[in-house]
Protein backbone atom coordinates (compact mmCIF):
# COMPACT_ATOMS: atom_id res chain seq x y z
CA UNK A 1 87.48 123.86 169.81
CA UNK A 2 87.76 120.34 167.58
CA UNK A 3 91.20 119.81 165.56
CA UNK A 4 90.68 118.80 162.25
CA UNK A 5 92.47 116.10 161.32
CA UNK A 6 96.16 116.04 159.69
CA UNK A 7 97.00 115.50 156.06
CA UNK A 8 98.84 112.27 157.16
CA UNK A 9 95.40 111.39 159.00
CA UNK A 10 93.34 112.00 156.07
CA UNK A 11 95.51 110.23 153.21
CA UNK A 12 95.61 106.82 155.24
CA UNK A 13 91.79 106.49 154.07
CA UNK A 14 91.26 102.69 153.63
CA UNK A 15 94.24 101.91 154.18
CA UNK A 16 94.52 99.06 157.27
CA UNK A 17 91.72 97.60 155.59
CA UNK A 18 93.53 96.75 152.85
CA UNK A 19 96.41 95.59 154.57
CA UNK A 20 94.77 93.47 156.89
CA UNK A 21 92.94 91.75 153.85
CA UNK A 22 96.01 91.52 152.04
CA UNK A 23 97.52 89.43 154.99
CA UNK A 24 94.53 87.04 155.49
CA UNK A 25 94.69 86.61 151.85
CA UNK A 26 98.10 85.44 152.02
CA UNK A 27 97.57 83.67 155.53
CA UNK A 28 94.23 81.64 153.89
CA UNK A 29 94.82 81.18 150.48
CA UNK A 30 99.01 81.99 149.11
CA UNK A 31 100.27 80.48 152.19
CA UNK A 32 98.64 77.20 151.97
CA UNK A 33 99.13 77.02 148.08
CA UNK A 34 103.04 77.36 148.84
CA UNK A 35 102.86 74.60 151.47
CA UNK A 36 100.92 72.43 149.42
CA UNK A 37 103.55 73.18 146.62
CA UNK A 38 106.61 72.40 148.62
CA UNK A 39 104.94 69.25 150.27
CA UNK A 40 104.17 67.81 146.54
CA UNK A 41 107.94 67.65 146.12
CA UNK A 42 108.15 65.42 148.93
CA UNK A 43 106.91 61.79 150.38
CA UNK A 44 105.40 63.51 153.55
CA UNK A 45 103.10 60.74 155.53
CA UNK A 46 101.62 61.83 158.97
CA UNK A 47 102.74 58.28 160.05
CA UNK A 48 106.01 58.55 159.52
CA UNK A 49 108.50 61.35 161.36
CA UNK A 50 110.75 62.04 158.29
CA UNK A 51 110.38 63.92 155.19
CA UNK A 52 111.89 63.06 152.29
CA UNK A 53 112.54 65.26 148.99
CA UNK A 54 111.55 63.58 146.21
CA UNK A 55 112.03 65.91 143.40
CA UNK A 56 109.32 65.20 140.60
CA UNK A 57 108.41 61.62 141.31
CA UNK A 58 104.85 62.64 142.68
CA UNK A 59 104.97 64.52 138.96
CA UNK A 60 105.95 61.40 137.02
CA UNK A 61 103.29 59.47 138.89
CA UNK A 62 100.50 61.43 138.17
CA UNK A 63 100.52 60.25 134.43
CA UNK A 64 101.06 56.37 135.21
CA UNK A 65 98.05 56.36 138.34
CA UNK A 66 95.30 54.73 136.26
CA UNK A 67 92.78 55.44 139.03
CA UNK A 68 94.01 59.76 138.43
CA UNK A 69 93.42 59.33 135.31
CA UNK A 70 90.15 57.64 135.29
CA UNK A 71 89.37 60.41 138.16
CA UNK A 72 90.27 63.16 135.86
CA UNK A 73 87.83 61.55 132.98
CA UNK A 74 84.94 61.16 135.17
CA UNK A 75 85.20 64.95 136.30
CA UNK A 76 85.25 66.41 133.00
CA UNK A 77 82.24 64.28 132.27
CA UNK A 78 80.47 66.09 134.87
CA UNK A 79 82.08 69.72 134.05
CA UNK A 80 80.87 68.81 130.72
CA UNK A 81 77.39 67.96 131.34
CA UNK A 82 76.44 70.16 134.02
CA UNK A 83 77.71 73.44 132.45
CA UNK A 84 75.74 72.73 129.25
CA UNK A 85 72.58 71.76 131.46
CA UNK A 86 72.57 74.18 133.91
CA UNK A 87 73.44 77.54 131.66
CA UNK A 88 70.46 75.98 129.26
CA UNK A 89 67.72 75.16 131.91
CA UNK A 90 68.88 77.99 133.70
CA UNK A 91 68.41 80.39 130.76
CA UNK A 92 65.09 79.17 130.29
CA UNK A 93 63.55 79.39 133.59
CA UNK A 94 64.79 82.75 133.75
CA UNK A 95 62.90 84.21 130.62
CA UNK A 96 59.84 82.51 131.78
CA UNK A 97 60.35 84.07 135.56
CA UNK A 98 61.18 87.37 134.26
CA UNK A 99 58.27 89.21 135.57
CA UNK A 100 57.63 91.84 138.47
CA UNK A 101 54.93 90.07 140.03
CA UNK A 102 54.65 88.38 143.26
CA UNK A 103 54.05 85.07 142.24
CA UNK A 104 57.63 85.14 139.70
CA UNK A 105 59.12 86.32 142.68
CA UNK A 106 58.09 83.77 145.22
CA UNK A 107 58.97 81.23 142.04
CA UNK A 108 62.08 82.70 141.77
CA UNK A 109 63.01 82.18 145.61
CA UNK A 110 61.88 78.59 145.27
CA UNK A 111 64.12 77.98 142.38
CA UNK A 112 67.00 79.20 144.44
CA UNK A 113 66.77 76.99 147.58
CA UNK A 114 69.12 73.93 146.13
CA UNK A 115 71.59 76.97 145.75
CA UNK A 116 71.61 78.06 149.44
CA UNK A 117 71.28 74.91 150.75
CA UNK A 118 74.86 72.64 151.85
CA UNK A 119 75.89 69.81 148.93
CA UNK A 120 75.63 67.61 152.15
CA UNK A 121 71.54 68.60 152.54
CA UNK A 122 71.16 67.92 149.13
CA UNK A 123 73.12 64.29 148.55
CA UNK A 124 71.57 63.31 151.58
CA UNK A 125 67.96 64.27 150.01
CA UNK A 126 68.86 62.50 146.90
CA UNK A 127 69.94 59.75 148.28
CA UNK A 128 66.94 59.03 149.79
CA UNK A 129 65.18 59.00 146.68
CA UNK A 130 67.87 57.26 144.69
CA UNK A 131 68.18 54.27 146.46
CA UNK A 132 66.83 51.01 146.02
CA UNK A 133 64.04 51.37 148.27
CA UNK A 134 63.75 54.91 147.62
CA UNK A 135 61.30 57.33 146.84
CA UNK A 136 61.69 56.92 143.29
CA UNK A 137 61.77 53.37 142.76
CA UNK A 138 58.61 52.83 145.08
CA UNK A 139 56.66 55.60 143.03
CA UNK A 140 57.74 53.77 139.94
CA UNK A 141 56.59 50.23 141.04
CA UNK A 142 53.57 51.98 142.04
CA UNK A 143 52.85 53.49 138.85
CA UNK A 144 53.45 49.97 137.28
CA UNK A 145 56.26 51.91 135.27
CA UNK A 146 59.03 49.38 136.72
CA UNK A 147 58.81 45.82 137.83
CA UNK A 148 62.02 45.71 140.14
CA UNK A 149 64.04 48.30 141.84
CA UNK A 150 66.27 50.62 139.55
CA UNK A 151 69.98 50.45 140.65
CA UNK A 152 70.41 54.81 139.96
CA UNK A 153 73.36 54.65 142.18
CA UNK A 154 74.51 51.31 142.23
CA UNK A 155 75.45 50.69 138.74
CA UNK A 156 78.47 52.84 136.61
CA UNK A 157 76.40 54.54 134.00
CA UNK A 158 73.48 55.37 135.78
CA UNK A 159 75.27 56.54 139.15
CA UNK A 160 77.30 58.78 136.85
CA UNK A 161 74.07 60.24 135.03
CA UNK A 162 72.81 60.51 138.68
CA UNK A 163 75.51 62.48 139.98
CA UNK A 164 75.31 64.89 137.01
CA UNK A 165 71.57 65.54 137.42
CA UNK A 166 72.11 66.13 141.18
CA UNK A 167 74.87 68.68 140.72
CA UNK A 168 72.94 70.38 137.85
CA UNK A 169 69.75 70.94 140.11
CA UNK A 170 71.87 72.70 142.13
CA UNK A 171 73.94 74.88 139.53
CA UNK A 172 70.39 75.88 137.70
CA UNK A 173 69.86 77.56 140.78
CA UNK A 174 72.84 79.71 140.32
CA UNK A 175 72.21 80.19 136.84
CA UNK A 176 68.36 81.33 137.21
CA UNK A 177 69.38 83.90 139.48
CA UNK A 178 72.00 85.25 136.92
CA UNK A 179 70.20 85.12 133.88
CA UNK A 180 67.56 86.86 134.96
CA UNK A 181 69.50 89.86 136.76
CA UNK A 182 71.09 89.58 133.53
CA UNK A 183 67.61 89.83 131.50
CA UNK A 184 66.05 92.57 133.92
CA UNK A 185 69.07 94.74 133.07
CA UNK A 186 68.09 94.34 129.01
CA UNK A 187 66.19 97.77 128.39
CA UNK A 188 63.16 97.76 127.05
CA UNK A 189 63.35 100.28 124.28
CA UNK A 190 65.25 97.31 122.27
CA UNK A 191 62.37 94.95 121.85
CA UNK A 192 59.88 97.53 121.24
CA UNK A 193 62.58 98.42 118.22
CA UNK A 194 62.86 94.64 117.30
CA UNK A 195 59.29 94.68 117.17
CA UNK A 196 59.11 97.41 114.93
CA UNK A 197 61.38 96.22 112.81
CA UNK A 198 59.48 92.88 112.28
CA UNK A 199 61.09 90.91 114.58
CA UNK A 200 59.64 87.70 115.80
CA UNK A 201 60.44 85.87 119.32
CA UNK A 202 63.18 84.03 117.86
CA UNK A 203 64.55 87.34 115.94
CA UNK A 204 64.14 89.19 119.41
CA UNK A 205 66.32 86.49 121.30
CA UNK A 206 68.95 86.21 118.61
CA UNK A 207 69.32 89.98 118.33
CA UNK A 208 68.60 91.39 121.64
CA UNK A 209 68.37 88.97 124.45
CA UNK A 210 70.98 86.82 123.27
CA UNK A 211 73.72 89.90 122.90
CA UNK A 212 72.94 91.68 126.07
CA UNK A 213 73.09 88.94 128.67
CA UNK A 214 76.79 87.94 127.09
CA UNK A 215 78.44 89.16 130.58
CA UNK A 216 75.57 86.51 132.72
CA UNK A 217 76.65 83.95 130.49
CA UNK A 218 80.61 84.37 131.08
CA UNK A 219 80.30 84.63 134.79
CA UNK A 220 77.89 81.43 134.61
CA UNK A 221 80.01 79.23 132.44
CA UNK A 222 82.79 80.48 134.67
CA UNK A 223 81.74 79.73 138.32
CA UNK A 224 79.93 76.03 136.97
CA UNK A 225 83.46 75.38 135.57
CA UNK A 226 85.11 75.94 138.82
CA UNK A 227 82.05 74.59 141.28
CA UNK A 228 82.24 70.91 139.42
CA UNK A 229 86.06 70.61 138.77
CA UNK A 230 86.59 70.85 142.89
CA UNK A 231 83.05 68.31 143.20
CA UNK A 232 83.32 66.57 146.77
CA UNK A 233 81.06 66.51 149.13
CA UNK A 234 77.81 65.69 146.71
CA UNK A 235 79.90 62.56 145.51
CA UNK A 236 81.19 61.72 149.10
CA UNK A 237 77.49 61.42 150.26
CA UNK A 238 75.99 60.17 147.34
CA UNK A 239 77.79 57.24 145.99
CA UNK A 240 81.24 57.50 148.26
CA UNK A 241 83.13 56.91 144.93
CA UNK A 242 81.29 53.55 143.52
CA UNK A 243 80.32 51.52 142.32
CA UNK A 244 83.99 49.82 141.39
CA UNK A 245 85.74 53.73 141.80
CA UNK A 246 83.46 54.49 139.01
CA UNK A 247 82.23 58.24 140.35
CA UNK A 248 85.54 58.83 142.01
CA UNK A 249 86.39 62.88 140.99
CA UNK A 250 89.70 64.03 141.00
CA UNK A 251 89.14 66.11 144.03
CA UNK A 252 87.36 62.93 145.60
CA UNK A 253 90.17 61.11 144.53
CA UNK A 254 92.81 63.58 146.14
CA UNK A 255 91.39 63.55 149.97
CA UNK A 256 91.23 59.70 149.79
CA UNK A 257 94.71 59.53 148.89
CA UNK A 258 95.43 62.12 151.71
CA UNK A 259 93.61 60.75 154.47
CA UNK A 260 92.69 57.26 153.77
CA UNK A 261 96.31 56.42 151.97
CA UNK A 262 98.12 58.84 153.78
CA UNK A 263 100.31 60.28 150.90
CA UNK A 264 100.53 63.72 151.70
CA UNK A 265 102.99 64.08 149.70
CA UNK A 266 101.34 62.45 146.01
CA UNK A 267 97.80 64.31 146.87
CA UNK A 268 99.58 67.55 147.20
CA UNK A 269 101.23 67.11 143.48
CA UNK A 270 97.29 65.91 142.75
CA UNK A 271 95.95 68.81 143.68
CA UNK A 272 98.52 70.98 142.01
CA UNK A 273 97.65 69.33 139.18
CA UNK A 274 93.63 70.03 139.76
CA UNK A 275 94.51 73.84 140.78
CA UNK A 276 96.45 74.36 137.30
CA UNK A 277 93.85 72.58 135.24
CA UNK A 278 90.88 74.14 136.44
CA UNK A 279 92.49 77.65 136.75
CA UNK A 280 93.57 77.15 133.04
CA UNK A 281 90.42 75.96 131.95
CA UNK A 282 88.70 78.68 133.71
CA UNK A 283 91.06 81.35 131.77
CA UNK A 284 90.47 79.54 128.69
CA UNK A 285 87.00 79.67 128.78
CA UNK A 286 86.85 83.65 130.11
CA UNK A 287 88.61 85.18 127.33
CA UNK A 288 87.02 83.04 124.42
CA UNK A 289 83.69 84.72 126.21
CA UNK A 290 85.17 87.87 126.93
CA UNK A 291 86.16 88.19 123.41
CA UNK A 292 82.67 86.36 122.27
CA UNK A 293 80.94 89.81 124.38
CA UNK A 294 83.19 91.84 122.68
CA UNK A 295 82.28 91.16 119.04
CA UNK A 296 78.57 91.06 119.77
């Protein structure tokens, strides 16, 4: 005959499974926020044996380091531009992918590669058609469009407008996808009413598509904010900083001063300073949405 289990048995439910993901949450992610913390207080150098306490110098620094500060300007150029671009281009080829057929679907999948793919994959890619000899210089010369090579990573303005279209290829990816989960959840019954009210396709957007997919856009705007404030590896591959420092991000910026300067100690106050401004930023921007969903 089978004993049922205990009370005590039954009311630990889910319980180690919390615990142990509370602990590798704290091992993986508190743990080395602390460290990083305490270490930006300090001059620690993996050359040298001793580590000093430095109070806020690493602090104080951070508003005189013209290179930080150029850093920090060049990112939000590219938070900027590829959250406007890739919620806009992403909105759009969602509402004209928003069907049930096979071929939308396969279109859909297609759209999403850059997405699944690593930022490695896709700099690398670029790069190959960026270049001087690249793909798109040749087919330009061919066409007769250009007489000599185009420098679209080798010059300041146009490796920065480069670097912006690459991440935003990838981020309309993400956005696609979103919007049109977002659009597929829109019933029905509300454009037929639009409709019937004398709606036109404009009216129908403004009054029903626009409203309803109000959550999409706040968890787009959201995770585009966060993707291109922590931009690396696309600008690591790409342009490795240049021309001149001139695509340097802040977290580009931050692993260069770790492991090419060796400052432990002043990229740890660095990246402090990236955490707080992109997880205020982020907050920022999610309540003004939040609230935006909430008077629609």
């Amino acid at each position: 005959m089978s004993r049922r289990p205990g009370r005590g048995a039954r009311n630990i439910g889910l319980a180690p499974v919390a615990i142990v993901a509370i602990i590798l949450y704290g091992m993986f992610l508190i743990f080395p926020v602390l460290q990083s913390l305490f270490l930006s207080f300090t001059d620690k150098n993996p050359l040298k044996p001793d580590i000093n306490f430095v109070g806020g110098d690493n602090y104080a620094e951070l508003f005189t380091d013209q290179r930080l500060l150029a850093s920090l300007g060049f990112t939000v150029v590219v938070v900027i531009f590829v959250t406007v671009v890739a919620n806009v281009i992403g909105l759009l080829f969602a509402m004209l992918l928003n069907r049930t057929t096979t071929n939308y679907k396969i279109m859909r999948t297609l759209i999403f590669i850059p997405q699944v793919l690593s930022g490695v994959i896709v700099a690398f890619i670029w790069r190959s058609i960026l270049t001087q000899g690249g793909l798109l210089n040749t087919g330009l010369q061919n066409l007769g469009l250009i007489d000599t090579p185009v420098p679209w990573i080798g010059s300041s303005g146009l490796a920065t407008l480069s670097i912006c279209i690459v991440v935003s290829w990838i981020t309309i990816a993400f956005a696609t996808v979103v919007y049109t989960a977002s659009l597929q959840s829109v019933p029905g019954e509300l454009y037929e009413a639009a409709r019937m009210d004398g709606a036109g396709a404009f009216g129908r957007f403004r009054h029903v598509t626009w409203p309803m997919i109000a959550p999409g856009t706040t968890i787009t705007v959201t995770l585009c904010l966060i993707t291109t404030f922590k931009l690396y590896d696309v600008i690591a591959v790409l342009t490795g900083g240049g021309p001149a420092n001139s695509t340097q991000s802040t977290a580009f910026y931050l692993v260069q001063t770790a492991f090419t300067n060796n400052r432990f100690g002043y990229s740890s106050a660095i990246a402090m300073l990236l955490l707080a401004l992109t997880a205020g930023v982020a907050y920022l921007v999610t309540y003004l949405l939040r609230k935006r969903e909430a008077a629609l």
